[in-house]
C-alpha atoms as a PDB file:
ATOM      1  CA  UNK A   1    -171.110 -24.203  20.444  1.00  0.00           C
ATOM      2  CA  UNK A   2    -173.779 -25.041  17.614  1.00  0.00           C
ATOM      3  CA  UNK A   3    -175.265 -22.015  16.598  1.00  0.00           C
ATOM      4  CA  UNK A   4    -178.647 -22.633  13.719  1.00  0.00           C
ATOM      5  CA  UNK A   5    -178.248 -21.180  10.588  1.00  0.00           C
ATOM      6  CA  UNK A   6    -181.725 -20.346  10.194  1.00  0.00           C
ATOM      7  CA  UNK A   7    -184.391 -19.727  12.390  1.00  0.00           C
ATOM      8  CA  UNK A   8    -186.846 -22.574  13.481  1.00  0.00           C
ATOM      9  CA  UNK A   9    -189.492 -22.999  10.854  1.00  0.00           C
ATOM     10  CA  UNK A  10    -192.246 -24.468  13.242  1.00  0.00           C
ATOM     11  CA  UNK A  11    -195.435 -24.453  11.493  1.00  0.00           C
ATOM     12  CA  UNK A  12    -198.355 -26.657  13.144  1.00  0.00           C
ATOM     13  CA  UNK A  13    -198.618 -27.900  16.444  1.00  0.00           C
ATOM     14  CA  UNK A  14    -196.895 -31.345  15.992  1.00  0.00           C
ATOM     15  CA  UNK A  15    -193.865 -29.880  14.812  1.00  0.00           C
ATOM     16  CA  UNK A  16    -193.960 -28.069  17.644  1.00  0.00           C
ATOM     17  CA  UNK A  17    -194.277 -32.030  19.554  1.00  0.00           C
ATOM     18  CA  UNK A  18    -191.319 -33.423  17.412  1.00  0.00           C
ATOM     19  CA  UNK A  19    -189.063 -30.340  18.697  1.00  0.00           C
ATOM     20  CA  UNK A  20    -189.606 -30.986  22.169  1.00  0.00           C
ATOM     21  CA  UNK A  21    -189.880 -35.098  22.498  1.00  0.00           C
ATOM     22  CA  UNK A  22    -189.092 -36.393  19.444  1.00  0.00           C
ATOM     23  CA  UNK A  23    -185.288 -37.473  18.673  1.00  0.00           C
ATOM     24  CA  UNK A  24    -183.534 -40.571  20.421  1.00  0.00           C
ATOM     25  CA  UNK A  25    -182.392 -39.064  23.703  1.00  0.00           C
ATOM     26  CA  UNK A  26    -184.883 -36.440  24.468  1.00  0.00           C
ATOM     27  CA  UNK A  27    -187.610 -39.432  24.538  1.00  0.00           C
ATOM     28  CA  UNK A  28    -185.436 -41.603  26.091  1.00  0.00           C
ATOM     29  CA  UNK A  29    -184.340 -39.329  29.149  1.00  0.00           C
ATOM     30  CA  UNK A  30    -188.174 -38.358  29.608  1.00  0.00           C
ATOM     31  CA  UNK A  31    -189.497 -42.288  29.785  1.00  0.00           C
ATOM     32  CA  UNK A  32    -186.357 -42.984  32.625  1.00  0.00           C
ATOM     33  CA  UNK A  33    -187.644 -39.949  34.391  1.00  0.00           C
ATOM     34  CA  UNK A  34    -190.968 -40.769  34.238  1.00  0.00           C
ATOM     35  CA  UNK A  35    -190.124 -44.558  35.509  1.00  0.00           C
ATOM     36  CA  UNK A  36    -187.853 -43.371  38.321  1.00  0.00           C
ATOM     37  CA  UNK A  37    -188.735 -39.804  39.374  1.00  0.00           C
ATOM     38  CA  UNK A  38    -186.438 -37.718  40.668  1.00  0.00           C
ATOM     39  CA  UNK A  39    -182.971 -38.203  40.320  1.00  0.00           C
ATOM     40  CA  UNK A  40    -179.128 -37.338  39.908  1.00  0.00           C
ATOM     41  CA  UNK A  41    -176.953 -36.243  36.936  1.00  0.00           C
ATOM     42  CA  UNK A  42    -174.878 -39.497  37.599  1.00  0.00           C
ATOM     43  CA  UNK A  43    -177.991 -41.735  38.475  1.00  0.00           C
ATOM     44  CA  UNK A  44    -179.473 -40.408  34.938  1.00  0.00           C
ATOM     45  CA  UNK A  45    -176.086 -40.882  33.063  1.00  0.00           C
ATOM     46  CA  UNK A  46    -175.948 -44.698  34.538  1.00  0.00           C
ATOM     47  CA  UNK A  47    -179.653 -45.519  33.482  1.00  0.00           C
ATOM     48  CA  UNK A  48    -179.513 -43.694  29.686  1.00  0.00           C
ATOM     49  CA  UNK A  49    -176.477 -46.637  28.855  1.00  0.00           C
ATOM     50  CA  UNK A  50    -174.625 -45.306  25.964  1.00  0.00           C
ATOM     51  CA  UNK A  51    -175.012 -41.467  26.185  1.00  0.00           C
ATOM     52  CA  UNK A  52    -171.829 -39.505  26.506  1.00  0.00           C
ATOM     53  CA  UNK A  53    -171.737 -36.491  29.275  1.00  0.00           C
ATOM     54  CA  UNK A  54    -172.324 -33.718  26.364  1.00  0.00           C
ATOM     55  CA  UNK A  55    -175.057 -35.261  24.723  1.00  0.00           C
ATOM     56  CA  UNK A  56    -176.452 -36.022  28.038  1.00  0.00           C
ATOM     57  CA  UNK A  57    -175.721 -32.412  29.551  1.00  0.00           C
ATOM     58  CA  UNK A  58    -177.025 -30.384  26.168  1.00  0.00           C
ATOM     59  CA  UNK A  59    -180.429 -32.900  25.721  1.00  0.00           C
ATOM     60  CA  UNK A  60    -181.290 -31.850  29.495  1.00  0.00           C
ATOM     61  CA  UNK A  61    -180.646 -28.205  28.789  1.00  0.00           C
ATOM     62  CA  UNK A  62    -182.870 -28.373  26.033  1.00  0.00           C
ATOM     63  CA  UNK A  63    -185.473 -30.548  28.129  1.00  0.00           C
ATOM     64  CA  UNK A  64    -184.999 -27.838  31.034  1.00  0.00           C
ATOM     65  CA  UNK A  65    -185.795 -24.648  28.440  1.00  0.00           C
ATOM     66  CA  UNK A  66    -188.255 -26.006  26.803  1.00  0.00           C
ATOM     67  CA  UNK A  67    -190.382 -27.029  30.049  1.00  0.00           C
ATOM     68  CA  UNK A  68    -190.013 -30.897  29.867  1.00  0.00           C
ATOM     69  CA  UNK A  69    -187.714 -31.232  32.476  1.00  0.00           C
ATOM     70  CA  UNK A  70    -186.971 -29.046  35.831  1.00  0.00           C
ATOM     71  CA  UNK A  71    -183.360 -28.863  37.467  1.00  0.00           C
ATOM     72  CA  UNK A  72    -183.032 -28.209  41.294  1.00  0.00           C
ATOM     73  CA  UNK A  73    -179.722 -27.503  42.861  1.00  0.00           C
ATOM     74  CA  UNK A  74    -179.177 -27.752  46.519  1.00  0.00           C
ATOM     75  CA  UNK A  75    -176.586 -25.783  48.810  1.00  0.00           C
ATOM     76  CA  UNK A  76    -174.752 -28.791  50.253  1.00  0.00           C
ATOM     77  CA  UNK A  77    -170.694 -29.755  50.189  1.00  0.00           C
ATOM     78  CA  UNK A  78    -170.629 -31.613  47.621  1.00  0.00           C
ATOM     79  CA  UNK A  79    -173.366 -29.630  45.657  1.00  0.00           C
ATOM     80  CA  UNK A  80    -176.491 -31.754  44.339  1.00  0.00           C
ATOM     81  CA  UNK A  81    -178.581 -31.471  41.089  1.00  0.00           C
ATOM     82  CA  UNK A  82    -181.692 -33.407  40.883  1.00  0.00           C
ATOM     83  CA  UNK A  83    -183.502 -33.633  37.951  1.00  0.00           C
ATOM     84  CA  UNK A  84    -187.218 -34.627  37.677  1.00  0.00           C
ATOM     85  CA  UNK A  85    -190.056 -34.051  35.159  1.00  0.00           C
ATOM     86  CA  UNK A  86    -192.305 -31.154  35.253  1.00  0.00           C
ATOM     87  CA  UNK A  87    -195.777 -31.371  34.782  1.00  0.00           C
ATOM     88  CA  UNK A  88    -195.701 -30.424  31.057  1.00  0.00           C
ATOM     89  CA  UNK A  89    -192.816 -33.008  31.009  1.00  0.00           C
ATOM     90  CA  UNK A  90    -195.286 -35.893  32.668  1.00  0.00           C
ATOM     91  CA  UNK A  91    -197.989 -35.141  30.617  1.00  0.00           C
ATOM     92  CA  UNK A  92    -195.868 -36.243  27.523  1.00  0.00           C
ATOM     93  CA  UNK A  93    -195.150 -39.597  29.125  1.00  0.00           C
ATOM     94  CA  UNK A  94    -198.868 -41.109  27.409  1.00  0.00           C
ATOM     95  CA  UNK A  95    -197.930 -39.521  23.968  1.00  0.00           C
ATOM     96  CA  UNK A  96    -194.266 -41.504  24.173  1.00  0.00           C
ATOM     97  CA  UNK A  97    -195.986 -45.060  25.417  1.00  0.00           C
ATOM     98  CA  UNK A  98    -198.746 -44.783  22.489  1.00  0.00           C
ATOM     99  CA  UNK A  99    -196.087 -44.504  19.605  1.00  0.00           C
ATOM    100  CA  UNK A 100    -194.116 -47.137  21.630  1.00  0.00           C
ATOM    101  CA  UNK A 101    -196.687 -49.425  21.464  1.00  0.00           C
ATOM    102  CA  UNK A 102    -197.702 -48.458  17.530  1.00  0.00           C
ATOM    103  CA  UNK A 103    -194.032 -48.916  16.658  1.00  0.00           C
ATOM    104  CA  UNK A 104    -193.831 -52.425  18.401  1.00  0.00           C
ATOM    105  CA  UNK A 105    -196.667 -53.244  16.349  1.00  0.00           C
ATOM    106  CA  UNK A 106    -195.462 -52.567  13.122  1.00  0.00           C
ATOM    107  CA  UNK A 107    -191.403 -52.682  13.681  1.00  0.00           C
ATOM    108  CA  UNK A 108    -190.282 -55.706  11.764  1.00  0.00           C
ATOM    109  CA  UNK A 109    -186.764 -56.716  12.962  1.00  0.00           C
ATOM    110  CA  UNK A 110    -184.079 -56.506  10.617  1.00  0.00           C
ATOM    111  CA  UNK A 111    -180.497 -57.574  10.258  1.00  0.00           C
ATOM    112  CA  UNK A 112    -178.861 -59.124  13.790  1.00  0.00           C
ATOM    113  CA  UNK A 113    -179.727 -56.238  16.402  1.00  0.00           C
ATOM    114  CA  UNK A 114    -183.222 -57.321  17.424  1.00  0.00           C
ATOM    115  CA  UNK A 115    -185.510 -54.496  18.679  1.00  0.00           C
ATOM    116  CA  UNK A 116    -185.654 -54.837  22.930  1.00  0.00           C
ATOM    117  CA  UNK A 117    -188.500 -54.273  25.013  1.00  0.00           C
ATOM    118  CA  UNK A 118    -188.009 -51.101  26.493  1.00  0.00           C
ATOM    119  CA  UNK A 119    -188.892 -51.491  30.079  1.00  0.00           C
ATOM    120  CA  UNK A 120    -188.849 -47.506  31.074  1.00  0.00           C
ATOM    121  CA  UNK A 121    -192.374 -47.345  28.877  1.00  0.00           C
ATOM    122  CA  UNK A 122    -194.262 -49.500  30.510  1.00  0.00           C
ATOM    123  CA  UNK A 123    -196.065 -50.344  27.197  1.00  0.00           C
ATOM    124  CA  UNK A 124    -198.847 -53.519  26.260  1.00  0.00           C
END
């Protein structure tokens, strides 16, 4: 397991932003939350595409400690996990949709990928 070198450095509040939302798949699993509430490890897995079950599994134990996201296990044959935003997870949601619609208006395509609309942010 990755172990850090050196202790986090965080020195202002929006470092302290950029730890817990920032990066491609914590932002990512937090806008398909926040479109489709609660849901499964396998439902999550299906909607984030192109994630791989490790990424997937360390982002949401990151999302989990830091707050973002909570995790709730049920006694039942087969067991279920459901996974759902918390309220400091929700209130992040606004934050996410403004740069998405700052970086839509300033994102100039380049090469042959074209930039998609991404439908989880709801943005205008």
């Amino acid at each position: 397991m990755y172990q850090r070198k050196l202790e986090k450095d965080i020195r202002c509040p929006l470092e302290y932003g950029m730890e817990l939302f920032g990066g491609k798949w914590n932002s990512r699993i937090i806008c398909v939350l926040a479109a489709l509430g609660t849901l499964r490890y396998s439902e999550l897995r299906r909607e984030m595409g192109n994630i791989t079950d490790a990424v997937l599994a360390s982002t949401l134990k990151g999302l989990l400690s830091s707050g973002i996201v909570e995790r709730r296990s049920y006694d039942e044959i087969p067991p279920r996990v459901e996974y759902t935003l918390t309220e400091k997870g929700a209130s992040v949601v606004p934050i996410l949709q403004s740069i998405c619609q700052w970086a839509g208006a300033f994102y100039k395509d380049e090469g042959d990928v074209p930039m998609i609309q991404c439908q989880k942010c709801d943005h205008r």
